[in-house]
C-alpha atoms as a PDB file:
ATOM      1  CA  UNK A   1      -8.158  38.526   3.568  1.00  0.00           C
ATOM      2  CA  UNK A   2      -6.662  35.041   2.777  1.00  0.00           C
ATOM      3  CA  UNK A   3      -7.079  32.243   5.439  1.00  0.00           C
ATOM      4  CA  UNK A   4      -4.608  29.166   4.767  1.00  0.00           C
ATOM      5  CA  UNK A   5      -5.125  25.398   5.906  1.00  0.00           C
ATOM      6  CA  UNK A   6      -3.254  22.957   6.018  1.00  0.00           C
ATOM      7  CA  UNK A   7      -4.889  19.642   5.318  1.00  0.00           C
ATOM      8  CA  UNK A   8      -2.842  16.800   6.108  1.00  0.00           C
ATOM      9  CA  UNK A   9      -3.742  12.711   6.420  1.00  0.00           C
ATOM     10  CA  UNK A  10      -2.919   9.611   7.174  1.00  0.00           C
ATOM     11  CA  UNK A  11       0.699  10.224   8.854  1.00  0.00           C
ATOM     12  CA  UNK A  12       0.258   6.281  10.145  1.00  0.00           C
ATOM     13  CA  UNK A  13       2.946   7.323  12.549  1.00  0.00           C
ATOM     14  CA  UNK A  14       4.327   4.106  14.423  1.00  0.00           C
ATOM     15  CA  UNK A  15       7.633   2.964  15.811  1.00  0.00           C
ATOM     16  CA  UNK A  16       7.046  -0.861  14.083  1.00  0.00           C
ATOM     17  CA  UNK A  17       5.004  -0.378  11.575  1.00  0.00           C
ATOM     18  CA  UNK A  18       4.477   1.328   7.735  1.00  0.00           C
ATOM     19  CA  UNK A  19       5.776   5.192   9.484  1.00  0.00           C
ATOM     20  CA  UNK A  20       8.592   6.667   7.780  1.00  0.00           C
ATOM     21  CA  UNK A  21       9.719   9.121   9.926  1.00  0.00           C
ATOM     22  CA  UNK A  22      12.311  10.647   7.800  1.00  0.00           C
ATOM     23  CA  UNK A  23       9.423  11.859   5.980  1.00  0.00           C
ATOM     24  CA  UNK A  24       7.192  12.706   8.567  1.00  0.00           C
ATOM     25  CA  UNK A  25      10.248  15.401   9.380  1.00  0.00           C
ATOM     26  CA  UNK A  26      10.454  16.469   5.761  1.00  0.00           C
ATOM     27  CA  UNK A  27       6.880  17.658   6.025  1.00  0.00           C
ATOM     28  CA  UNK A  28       7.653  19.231   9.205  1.00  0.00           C
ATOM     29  CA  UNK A  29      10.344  21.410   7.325  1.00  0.00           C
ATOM     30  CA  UNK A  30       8.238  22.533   4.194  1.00  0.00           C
ATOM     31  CA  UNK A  31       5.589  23.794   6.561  1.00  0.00           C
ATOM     32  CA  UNK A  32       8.019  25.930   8.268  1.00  0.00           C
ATOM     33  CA  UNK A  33       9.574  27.018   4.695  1.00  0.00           C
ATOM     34  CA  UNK A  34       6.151  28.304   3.191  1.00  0.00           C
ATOM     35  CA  UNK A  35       5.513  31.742   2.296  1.00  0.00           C
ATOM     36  CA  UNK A  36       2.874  32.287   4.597  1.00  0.00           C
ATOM     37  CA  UNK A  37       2.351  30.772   7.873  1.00  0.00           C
ATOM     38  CA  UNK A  38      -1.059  28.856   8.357  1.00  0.00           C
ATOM     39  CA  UNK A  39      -3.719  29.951   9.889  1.00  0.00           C
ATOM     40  CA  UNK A  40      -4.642  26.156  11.116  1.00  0.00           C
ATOM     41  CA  UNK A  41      -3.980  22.382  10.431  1.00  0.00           C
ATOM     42  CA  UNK A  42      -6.350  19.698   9.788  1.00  0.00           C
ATOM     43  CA  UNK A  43      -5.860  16.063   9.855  1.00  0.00           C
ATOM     44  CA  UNK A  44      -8.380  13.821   8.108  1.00  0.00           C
ATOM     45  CA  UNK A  45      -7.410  10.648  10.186  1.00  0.00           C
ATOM     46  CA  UNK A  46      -5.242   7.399  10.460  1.00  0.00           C
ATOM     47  CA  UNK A  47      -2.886   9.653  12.427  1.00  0.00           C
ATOM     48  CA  UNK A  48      -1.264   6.411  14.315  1.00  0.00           C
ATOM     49  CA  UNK A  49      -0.715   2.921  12.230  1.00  0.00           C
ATOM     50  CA  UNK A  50      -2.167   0.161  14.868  1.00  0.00           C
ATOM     51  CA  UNK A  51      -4.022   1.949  17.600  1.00  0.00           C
ATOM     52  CA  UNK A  52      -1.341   0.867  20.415  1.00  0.00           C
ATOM     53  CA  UNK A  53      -0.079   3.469  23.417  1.00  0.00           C
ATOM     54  CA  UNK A  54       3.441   3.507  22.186  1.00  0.00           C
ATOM     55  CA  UNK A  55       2.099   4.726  18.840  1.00  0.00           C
ATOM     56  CA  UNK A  56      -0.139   7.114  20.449  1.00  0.00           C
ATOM     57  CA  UNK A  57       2.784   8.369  22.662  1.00  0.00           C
ATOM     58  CA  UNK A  58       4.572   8.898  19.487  1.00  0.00           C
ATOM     59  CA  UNK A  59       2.469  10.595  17.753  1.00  0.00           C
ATOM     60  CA  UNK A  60       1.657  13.102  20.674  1.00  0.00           C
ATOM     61  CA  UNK A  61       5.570  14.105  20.412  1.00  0.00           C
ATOM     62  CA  UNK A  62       5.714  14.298  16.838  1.00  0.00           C
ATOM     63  CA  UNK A  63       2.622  16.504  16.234  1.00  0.00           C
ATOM     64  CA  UNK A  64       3.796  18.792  18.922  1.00  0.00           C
ATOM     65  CA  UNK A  65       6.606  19.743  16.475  1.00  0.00           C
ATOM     66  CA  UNK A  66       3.813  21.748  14.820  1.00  0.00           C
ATOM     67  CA  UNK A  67       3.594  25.198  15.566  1.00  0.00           C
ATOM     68  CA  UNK A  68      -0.024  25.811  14.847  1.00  0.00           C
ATOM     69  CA  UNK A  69      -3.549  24.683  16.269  1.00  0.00           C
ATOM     70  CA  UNK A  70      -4.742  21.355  14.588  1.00  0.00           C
ATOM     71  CA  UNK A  71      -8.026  19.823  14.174  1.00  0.00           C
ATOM     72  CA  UNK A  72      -7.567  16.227  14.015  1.00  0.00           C
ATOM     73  CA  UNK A  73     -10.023  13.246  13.677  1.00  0.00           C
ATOM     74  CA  UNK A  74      -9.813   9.645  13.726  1.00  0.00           C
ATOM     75  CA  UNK A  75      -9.463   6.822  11.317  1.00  0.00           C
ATOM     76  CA  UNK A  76      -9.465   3.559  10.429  1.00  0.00           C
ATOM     77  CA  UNK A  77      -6.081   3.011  12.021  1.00  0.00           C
ATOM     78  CA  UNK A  78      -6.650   4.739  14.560  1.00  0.00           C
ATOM     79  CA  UNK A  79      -9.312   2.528  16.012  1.00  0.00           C
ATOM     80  CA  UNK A  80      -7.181  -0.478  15.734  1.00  0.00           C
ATOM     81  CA  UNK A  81      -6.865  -2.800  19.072  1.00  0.00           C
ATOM     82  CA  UNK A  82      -9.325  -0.370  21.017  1.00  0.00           C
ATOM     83  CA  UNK A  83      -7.047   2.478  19.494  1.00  0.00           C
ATOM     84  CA  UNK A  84     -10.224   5.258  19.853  1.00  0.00           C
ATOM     85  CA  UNK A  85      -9.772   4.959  23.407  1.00  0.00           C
ATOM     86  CA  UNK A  86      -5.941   5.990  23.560  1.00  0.00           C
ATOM     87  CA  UNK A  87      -7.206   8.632  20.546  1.00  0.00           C
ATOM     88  CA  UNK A  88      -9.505  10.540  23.280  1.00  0.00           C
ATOM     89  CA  UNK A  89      -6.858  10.080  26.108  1.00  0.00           C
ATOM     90  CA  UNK A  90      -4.278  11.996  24.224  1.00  0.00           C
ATOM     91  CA  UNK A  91      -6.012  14.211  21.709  1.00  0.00           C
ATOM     92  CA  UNK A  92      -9.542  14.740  23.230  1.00  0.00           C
ATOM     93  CA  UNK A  93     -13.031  14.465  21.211  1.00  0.00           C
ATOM     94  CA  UNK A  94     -12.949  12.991  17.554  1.00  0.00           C
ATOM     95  CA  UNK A  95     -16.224  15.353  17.086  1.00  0.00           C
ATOM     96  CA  UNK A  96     -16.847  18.967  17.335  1.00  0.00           C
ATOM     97  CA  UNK A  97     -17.390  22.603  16.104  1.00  0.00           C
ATOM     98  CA  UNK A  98     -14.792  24.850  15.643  1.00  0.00           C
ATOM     99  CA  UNK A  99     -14.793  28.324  14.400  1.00  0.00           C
ATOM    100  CA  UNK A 100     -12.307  30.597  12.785  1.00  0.00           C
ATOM    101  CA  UNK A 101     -13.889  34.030  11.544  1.00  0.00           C
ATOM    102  CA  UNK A 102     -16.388  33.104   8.808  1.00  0.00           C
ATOM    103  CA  UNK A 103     -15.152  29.394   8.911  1.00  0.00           C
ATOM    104  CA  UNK A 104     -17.180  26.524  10.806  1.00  0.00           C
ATOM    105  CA  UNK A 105     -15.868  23.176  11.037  1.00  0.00           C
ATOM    106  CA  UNK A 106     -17.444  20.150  11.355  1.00  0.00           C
ATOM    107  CA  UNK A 107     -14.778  17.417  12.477  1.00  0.00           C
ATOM    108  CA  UNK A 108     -17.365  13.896  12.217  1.00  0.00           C
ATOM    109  CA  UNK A 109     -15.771  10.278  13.400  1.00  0.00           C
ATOM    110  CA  UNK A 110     -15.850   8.129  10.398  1.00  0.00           C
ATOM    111  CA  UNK A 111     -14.291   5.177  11.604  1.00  0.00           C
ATOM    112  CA  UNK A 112     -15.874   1.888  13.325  1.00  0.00           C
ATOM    113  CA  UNK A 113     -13.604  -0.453  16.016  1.00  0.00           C
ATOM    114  CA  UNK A 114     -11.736  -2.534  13.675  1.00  0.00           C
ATOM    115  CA  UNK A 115     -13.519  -2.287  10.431  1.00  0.00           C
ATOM    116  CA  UNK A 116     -11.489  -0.327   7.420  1.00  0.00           C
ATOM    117  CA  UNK A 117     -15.029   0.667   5.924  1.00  0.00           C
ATOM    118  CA  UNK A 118     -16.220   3.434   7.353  1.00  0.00           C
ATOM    119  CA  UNK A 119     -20.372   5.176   8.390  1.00  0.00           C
ATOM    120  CA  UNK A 120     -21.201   8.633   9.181  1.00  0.00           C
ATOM    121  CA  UNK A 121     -24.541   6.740  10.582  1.00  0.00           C
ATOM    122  CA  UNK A 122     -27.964   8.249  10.698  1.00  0.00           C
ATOM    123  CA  UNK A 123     -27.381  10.187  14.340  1.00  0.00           C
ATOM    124  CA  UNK A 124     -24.417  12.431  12.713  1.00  0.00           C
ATOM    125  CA  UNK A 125     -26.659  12.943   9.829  1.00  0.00           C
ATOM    126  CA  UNK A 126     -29.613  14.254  12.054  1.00  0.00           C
ATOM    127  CA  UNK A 127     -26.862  16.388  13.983  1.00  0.00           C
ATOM    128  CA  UNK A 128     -25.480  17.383  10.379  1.00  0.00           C
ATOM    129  CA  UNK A 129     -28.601  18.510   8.727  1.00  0.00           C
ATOM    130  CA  UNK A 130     -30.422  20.697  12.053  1.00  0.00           C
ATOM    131  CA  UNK A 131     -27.256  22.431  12.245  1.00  0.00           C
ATOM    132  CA  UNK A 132     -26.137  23.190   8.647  1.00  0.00           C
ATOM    133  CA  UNK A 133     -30.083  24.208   8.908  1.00  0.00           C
ATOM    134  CA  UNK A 134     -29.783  26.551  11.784  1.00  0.00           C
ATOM    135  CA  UNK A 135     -26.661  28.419  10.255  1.00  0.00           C
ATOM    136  CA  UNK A 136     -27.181  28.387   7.016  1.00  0.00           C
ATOM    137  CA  UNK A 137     -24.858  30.516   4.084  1.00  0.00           C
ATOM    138  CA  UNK A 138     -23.911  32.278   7.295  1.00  0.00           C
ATOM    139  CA  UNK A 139     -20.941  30.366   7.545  1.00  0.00           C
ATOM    140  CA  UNK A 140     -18.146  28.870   5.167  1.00  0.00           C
ATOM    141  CA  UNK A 141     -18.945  25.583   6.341  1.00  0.00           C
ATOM    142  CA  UNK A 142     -16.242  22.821   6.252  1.00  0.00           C
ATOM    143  CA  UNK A 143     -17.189  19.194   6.970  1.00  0.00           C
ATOM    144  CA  UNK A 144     -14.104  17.230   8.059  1.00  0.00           C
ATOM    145  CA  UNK A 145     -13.341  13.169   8.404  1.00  0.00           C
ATOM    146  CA  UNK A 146     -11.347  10.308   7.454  1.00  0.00           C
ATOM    147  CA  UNK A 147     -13.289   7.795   4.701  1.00  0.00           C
ATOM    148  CA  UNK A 148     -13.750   9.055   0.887  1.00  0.00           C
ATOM    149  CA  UNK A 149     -17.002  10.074  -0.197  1.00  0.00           C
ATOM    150  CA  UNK A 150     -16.869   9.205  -3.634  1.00  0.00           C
ATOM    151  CA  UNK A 151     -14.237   6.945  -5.572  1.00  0.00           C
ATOM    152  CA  UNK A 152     -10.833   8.492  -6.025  1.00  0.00           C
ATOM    153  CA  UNK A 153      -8.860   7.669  -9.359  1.00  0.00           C
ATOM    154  CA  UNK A 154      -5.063   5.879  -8.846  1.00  0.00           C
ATOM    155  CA  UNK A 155      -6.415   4.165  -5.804  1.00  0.00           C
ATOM    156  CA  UNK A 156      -7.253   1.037  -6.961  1.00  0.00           C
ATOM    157  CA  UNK A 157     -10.045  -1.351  -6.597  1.00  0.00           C
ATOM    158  CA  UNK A 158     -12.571   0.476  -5.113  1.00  0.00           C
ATOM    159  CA  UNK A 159     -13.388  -0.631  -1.365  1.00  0.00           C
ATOM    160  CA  UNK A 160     -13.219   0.673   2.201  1.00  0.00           C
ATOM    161  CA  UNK A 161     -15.860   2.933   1.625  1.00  0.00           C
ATOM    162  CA  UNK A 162     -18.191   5.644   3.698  1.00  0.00           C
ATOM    163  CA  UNK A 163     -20.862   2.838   3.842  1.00  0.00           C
ATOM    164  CA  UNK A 164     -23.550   5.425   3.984  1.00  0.00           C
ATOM    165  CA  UNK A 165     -21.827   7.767   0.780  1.00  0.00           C
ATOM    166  CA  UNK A 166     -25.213   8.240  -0.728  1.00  0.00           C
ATOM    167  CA  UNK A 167     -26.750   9.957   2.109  1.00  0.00           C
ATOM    168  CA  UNK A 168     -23.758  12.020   3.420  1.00  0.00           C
ATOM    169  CA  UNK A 169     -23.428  13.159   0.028  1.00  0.00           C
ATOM    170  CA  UNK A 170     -26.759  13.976  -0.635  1.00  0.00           C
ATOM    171  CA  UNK A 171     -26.698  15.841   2.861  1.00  0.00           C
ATOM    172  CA  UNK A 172     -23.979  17.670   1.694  1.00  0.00           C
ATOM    173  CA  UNK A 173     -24.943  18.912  -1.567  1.00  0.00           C
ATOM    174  CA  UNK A 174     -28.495  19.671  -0.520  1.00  0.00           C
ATOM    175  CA  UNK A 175     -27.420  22.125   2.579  1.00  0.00           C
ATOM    176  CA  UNK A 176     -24.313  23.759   0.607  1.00  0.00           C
ATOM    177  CA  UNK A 177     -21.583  22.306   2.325  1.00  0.00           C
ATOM    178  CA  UNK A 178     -18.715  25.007   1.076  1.00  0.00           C
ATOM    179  CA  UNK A 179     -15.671  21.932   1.661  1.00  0.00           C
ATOM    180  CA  UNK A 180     -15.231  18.607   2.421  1.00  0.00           C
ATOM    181  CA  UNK A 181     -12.016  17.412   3.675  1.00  0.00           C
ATOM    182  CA  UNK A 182     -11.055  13.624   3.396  1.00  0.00           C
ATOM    183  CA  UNK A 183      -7.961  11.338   3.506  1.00  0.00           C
ATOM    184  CA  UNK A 184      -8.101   7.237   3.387  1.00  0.00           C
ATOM    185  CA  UNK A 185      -6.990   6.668   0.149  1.00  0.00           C
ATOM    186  CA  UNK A 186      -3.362   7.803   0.341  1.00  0.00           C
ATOM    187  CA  UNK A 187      -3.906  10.170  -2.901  1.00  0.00           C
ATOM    188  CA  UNK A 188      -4.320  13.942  -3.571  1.00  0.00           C
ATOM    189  CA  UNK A 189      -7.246  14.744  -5.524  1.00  0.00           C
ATOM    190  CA  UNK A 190     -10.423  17.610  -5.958  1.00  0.00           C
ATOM    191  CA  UNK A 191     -12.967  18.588  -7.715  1.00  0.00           C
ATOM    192  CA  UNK A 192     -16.399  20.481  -7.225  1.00  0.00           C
ATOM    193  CA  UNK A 193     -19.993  19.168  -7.404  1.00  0.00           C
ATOM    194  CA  UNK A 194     -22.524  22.068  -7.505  1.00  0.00           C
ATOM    195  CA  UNK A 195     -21.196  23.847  -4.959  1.00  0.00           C
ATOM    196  CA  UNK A 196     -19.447  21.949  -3.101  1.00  0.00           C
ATOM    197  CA  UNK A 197     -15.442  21.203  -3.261  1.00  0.00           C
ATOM    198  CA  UNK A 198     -13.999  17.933  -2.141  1.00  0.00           C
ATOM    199  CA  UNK A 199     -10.747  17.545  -1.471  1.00  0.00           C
ATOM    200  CA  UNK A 200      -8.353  14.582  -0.520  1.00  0.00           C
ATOM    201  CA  UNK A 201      -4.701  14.779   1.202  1.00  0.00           C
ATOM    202  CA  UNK A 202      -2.463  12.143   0.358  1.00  0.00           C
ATOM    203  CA  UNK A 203      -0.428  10.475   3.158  1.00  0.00           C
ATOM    204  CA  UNK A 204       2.088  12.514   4.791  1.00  0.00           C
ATOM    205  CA  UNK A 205       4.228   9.629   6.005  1.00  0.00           C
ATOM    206  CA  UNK A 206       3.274   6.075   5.170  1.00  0.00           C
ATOM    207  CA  UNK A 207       5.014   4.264   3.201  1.00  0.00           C
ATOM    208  CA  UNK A 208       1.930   2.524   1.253  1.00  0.00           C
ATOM    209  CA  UNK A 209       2.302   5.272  -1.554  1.00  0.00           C
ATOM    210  CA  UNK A 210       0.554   5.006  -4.684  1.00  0.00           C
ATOM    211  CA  UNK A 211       2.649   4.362  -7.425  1.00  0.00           C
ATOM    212  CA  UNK A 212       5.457   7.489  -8.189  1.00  0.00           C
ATOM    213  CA  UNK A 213       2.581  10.158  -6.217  1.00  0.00           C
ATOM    214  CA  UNK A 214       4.818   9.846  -3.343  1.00  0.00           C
ATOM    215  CA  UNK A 215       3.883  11.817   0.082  1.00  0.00           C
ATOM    216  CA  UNK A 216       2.259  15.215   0.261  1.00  0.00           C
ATOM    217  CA  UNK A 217      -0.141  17.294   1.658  1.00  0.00           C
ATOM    218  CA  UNK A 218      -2.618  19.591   0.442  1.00  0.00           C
ATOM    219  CA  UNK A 219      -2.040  23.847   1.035  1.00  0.00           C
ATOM    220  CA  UNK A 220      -5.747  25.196   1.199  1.00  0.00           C
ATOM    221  CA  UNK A 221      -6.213  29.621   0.468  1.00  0.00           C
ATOM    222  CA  UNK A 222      -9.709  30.500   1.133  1.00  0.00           C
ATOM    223  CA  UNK A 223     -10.181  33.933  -0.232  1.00  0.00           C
ATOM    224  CA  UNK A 224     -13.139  36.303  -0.084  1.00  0.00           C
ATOM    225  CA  UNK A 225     -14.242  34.636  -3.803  1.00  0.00           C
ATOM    226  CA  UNK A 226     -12.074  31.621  -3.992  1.00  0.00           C
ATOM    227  CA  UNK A 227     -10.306  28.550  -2.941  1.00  0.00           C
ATOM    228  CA  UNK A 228      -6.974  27.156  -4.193  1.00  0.00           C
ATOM    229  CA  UNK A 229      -5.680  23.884  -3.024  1.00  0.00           C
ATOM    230  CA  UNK A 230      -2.686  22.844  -3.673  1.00  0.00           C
ATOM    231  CA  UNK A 231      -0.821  19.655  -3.360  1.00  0.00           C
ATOM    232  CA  UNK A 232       2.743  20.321  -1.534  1.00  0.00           C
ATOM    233  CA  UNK A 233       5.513  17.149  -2.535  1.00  0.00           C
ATOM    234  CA  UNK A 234       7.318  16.575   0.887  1.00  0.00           C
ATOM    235  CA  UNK A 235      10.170  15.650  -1.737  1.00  0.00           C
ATOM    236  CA  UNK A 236       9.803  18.932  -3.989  1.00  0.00           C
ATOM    237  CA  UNK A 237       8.151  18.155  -7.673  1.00  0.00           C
ATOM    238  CA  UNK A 238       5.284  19.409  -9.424  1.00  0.00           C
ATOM    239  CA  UNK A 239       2.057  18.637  -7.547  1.00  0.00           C
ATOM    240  CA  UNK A 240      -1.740  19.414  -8.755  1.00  0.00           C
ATOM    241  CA  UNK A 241      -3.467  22.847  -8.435  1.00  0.00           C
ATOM    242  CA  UNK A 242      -6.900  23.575  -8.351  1.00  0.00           C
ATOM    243  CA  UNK A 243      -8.756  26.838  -8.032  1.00  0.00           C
ATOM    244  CA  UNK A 244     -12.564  26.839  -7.519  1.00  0.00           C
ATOM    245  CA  UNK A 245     -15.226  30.066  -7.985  1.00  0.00           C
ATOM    246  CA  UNK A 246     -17.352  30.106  -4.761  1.00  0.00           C
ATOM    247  CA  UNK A 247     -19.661  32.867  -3.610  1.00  0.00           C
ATOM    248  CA  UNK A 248     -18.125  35.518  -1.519  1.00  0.00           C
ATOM    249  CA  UNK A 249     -18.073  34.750   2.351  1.00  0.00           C
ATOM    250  CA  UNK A 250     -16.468  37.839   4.056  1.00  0.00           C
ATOM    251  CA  UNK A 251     -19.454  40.100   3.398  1.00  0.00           C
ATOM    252  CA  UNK A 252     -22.093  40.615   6.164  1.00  0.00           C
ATOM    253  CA  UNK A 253     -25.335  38.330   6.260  1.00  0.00           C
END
C-alpha cells in the first residue's frame, strides 16, 4: 500500500500583490497529469499574500480547482491586517487532528498577528507532547505548519524563525515524530534527524523565487518501509529526490 501527499506552500495568492497566477494554474495541471492520484493535499501556510477578503475570496475559488481533500494551515501572510480572522471564516480551524489509515496529522498555527517570526508557544507544546504520549508508534505521526524548524540552505540570511525551534525540535525528536512538514522559506529541501524527516515545499506561486529554483511542490509516497519525496517543477526540470528508511507502519500494534 502506497499513500501519496501532496505538500504544497506558500501559494501567496492575491489579485495585487507577489501571486502569479499563471503559475498557480500550471500547478493545477501537473497535479492532474501525475501517475497516481493523491490520496490528500497539505498546505504549510502563507496561502493568501496580505490577509485582505478579496484575497481570501480568491483563494477560496482557486483552491476549489483541487480535486482532493486539503489540510491547510496558516502563515505569516496569512495573518496580515487581521488576515487569521478571514482564514477561519473561509477555511475553518488552523489546528486539528486528522486521520488517514495509519496516518495522524497534526496541523499547529505557527504564525503571530503581524509578526513574520513565528512560536509554536508552550500550550501547543503541552498539547503536542500528552498526545504524541498517548498514541505513541501507533501512528505515522505527521506534524504540520508554516515556519522552518531549522535553517534551510539557498535562503539567505537566516531570520523569520520558529522562535521557540529548540524546544519544538527537541519535542519532536524525543517522541518520534515520523514527518514534519514546513514551508516559509520559498525552497524545497529534506533531510532526516534520527528518525525524524523534515521536509520543506517551495512556493507554488509567488513570485519571490530563490534564485533559478523556480516554483514547485513536493510529491510525498509513504510506503509500508519508506518515504520518497520528491520535488515536482511546475515548469518541468529536474527537481531533488529523497528516499528515507523508516520502520514499517502498516503492521498491527
Amino acid at each position: 500500500m502506497v499513500l501519496r501527499i501532496i505538500h504544497f506552500s506558500d501559494t501567496h495568492i492575491s489579485d495585487f500583490g507577489q501571486f502569479n497566477e499563471k503559475m498557480f494554474y500550471k500547478f493545477l495541471e501537473r497535479i492532474d497529469k501525475l501517475e497516481h492520484k493523491p490520496d490528500i493535499g497539505i498546505h504549510s501556510g502563507d496561502v493568501v499574500d496580505n490577509g485582505t477578503l478579496s484575497e481570501y475570496e480568491l483563494a477560496k475559488d482557486l483552491l476549489s480547482h483541487l480535486n482532493l481533500k486539503v489540510l491547510l494551515t496558516t502563515g505569516n501572510h496569512d495573518e496580515r491586517n487581521y488576515g487569521g480572522s478571514l482564514f477561519h471564516e473561509f477555511f475553518g480551524d488552523s489546528e486539528y487532528e486528522h486521520e488517514l489509515g495509519k496516518l495522524k496529522f497534526f496541523v499547529l498555527n505557527s504564525p503571530m498577528p503581524d509578526r513574520d517570526e513565528g512560536r509554536l508557544g508552550r500550550r501547543r507544546q503541552f498539547y503536542l507532547q500528552r498526545r504524541l504520549s498517548e498514541i505513541g508508534d501507533s501512528y505515522f505521526k505527521i506534524l504540520v505548519f508554516h515556519h522552518h524548524l531549522i535553517p534551510v540552505p539557498y535562503s539567505g540570511r537566516e531570520m523569520n524563525v520558529l522562535e521557540d525551534a529548540g524546544d519544538v525540535l527537541n519535542l519532536v525528536l524525543k517522541n518520534n515524530v515520523n514527518l514534519v512538514l514546513m514551508g516559509h522559506r520559498h525552497i524545497h529541501y529534506s533531510l532526516k534527524i534520527n528518525n525524524t524527516i523534515l521536509a520543506y515545499a517551495g512556493t507554488v506561486s509567488s513570485r519571490r523565487t530563490r534564485g533559478r529554483f523556480g516554483n514547485s511542490f513536493n510529491l510525498i509516497e509513504i510506503e509500508e518501509d519508506r518515504v520518497h519525496i520528491e520535488e515536482i517543477k511546475i515548469e518541468g526540470g529536474i527537481g531533488m529526490k529523497y528516499s528515507y528508511k523508516i520502520k514499517p507502519i502498516y503492521q498491527e500494534y
